[in-house]
N, C-alpha and C. Protein backbone atom coordinates (compact mmCIF):
# COMPACT_ATOMS: atom_id res chain seq x y z
N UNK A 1 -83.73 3.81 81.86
CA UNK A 1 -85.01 3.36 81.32
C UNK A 1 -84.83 2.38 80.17
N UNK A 2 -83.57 2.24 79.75
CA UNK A 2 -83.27 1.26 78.40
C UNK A 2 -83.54 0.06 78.45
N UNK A 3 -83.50 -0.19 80.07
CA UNK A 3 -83.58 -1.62 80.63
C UNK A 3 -84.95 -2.20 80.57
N UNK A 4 -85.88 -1.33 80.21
CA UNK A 4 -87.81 -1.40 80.38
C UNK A 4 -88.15 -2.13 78.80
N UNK A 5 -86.86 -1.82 78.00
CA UNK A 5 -87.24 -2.58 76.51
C UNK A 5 -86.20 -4.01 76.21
N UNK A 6 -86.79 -4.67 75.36
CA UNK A 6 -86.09 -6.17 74.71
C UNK A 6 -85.11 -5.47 74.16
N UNK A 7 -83.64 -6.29 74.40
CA UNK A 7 -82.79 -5.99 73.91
C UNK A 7 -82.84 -6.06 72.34
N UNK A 8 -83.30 -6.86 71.46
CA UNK A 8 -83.64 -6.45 70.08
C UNK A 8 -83.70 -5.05 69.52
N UNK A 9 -84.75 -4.72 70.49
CA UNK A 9 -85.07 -2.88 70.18
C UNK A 9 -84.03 -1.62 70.17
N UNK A 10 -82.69 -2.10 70.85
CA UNK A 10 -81.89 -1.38 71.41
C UNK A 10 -81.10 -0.15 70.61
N UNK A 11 -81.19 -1.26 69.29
CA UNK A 11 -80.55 -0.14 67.99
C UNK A 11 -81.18 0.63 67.58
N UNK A 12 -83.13 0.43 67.52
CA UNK A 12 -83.77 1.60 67.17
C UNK A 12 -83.90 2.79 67.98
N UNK A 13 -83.34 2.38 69.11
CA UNK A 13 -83.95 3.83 70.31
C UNK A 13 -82.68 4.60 70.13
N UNK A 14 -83.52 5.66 69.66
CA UNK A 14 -82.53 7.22 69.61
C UNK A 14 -82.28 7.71 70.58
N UNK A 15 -83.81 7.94 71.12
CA UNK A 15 -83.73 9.00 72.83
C UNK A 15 -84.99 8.38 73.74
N UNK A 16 -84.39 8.24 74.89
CA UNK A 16 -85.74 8.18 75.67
C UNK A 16 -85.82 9.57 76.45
N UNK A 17 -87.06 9.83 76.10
CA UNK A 17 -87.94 10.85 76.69
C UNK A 17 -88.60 10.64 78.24
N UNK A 18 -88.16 11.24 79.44
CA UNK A 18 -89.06 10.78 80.78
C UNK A 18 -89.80 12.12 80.94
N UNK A 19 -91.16 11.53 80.61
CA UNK A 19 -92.03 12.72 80.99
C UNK A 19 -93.09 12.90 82.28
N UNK A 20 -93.57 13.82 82.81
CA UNK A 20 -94.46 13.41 83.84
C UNK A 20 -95.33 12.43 83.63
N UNK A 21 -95.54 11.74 84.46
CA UNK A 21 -96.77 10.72 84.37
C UNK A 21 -97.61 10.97 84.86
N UNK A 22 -98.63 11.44 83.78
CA UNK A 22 -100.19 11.83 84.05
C UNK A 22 -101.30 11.34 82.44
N UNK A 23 -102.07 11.70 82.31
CA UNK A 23 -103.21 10.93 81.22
C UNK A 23 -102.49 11.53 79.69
N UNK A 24 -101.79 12.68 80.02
CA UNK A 24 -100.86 13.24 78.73
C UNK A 24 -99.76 12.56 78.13
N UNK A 25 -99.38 11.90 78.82
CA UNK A 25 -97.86 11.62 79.09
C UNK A 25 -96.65 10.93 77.62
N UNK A 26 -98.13 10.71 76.68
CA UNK A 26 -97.89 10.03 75.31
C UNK A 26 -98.11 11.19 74.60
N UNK A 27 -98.63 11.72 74.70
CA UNK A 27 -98.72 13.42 73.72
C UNK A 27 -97.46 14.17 74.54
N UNK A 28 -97.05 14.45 75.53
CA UNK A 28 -95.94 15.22 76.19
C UNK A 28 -94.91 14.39 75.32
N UNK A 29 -94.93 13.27 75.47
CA UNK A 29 -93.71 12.10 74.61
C UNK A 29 -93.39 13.11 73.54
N UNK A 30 -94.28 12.50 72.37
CA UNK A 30 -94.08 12.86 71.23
C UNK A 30 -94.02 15.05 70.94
N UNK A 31 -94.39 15.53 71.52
CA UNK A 31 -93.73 17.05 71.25
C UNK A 31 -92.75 17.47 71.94
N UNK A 32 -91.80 16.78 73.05
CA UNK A 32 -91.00 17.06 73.38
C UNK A 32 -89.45 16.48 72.04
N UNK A 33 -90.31 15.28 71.69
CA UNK A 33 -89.59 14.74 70.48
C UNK A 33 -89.58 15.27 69.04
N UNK A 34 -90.56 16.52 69.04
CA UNK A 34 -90.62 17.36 67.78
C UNK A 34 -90.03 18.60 68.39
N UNK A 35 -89.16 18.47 69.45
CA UNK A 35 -88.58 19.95 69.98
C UNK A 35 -89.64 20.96 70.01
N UNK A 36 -90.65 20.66 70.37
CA UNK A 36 -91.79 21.94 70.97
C UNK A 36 -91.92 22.43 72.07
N UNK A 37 -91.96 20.99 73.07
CA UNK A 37 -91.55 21.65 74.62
C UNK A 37 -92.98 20.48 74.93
N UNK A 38 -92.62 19.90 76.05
CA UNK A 38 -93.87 18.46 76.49
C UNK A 38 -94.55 19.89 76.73
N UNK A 39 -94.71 20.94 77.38
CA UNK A 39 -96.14 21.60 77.51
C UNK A 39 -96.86 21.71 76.26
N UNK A 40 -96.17 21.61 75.26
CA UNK A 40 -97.20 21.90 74.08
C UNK A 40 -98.34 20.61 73.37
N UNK A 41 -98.15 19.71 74.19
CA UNK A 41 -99.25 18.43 73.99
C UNK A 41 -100.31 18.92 73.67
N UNK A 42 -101.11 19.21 74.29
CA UNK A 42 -102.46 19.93 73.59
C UNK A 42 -102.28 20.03 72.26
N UNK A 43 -101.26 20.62 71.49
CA UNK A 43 -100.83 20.89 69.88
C UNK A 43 -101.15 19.52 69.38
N UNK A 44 -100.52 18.52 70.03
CA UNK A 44 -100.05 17.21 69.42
C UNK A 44 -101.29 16.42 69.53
N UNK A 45 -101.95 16.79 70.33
CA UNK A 45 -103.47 15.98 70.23
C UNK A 45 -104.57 16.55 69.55
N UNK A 46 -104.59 17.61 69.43
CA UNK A 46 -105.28 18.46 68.29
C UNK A 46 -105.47 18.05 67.10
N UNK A 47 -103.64 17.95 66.55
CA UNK A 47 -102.71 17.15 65.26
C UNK A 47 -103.63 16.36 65.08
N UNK A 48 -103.67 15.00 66.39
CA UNK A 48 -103.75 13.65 65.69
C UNK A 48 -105.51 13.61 65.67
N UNK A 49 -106.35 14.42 66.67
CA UNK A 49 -107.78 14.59 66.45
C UNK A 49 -107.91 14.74 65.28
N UNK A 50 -107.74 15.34 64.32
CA UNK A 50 -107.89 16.60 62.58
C UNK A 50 -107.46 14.94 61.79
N UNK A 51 -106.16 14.45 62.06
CA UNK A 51 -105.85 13.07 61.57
C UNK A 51 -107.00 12.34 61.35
N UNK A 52 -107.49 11.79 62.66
CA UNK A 52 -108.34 10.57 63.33
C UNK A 52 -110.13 11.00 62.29
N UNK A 53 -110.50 12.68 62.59
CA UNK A 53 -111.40 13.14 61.88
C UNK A 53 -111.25 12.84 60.33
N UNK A 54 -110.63 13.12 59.58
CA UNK A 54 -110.13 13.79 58.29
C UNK A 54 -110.03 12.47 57.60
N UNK A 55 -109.72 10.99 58.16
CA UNK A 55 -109.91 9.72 57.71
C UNK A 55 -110.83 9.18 58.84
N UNK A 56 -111.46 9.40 58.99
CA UNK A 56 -112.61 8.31 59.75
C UNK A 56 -112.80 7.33 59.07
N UNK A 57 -113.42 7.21 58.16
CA UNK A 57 -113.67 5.75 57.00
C UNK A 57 -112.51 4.84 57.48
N UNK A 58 -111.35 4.95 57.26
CA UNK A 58 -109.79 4.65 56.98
C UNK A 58 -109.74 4.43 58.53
N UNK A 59 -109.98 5.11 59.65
CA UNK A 59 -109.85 4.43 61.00
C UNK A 59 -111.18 3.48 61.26
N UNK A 60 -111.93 3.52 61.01
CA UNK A 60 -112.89 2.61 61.50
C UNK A 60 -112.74 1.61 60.55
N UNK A 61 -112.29 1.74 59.61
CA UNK A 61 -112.07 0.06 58.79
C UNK A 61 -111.07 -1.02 59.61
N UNK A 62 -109.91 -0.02 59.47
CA UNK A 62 -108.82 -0.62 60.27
C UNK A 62 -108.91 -1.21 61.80
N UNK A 63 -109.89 -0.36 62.66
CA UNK A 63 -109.94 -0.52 63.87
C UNK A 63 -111.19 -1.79 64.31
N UNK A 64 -112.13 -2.09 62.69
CA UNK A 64 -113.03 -2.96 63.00
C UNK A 64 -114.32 -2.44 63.60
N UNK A 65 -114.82 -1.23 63.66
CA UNK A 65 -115.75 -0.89 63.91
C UNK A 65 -115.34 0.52 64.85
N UNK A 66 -117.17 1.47 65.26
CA UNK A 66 -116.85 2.03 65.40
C UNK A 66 -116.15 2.08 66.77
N UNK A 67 -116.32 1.26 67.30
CA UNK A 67 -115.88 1.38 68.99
C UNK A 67 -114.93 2.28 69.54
N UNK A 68 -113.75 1.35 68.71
CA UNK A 68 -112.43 1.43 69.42
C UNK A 68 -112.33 3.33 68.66
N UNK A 69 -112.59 3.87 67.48
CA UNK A 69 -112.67 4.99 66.90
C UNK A 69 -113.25 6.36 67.62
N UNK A 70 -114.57 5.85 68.10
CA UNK A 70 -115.51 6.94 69.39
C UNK A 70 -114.49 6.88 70.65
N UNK A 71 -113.81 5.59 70.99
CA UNK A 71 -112.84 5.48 72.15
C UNK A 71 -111.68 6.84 72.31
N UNK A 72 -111.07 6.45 71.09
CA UNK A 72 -109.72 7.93 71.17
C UNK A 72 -110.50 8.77 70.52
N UNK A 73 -111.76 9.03 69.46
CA UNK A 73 -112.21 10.30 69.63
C UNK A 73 -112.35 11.05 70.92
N UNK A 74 -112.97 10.26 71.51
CA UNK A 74 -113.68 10.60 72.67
C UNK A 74 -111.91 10.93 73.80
N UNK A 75 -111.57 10.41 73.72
CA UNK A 75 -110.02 11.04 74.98
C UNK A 75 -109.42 12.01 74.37
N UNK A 76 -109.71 12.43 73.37
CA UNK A 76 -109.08 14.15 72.70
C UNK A 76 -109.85 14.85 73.20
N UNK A 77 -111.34 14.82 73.59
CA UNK A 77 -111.68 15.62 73.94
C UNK A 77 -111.68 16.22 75.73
């Protein structure tokens, strides 16, 4: 899979992670990479929901309105 990135990048990649490919597959990423186990995604999207909530102001500034903000609110749920 090393071959899917610019060789530039090559020194930052620690580990590639192959996870099932389904609508999770970026939350399975990242908790298999906190040694939790990819089933524990649900955890990891929870995480970043409480995040995304807890600065709203701070994401909708950044993101330019509310759109793109209701967008990944809205796919946590």
């Amino acid at each position: 899979m090393l071959d899917q990135f610019q060789p530039f990048i090559y020194d930052f990649i620690d580990t590639i992670v192959d996870v099932k490919a389904d609508e999770n597959c970026g939350y399975q990423s990242v908790a298999d990479l906190l040694s939790v186990g990819e089933d524990s995604w649900s955890l990891v999207c929870n995480y970043l929901l409480k995040e995304l909530g807890k600065f709203s102001n701070d994401y909708i500034k950044l993101f330019g309105g509310t759109n793109k903000y209701e967008e990944l609110r809205n796919q946590g749920m």
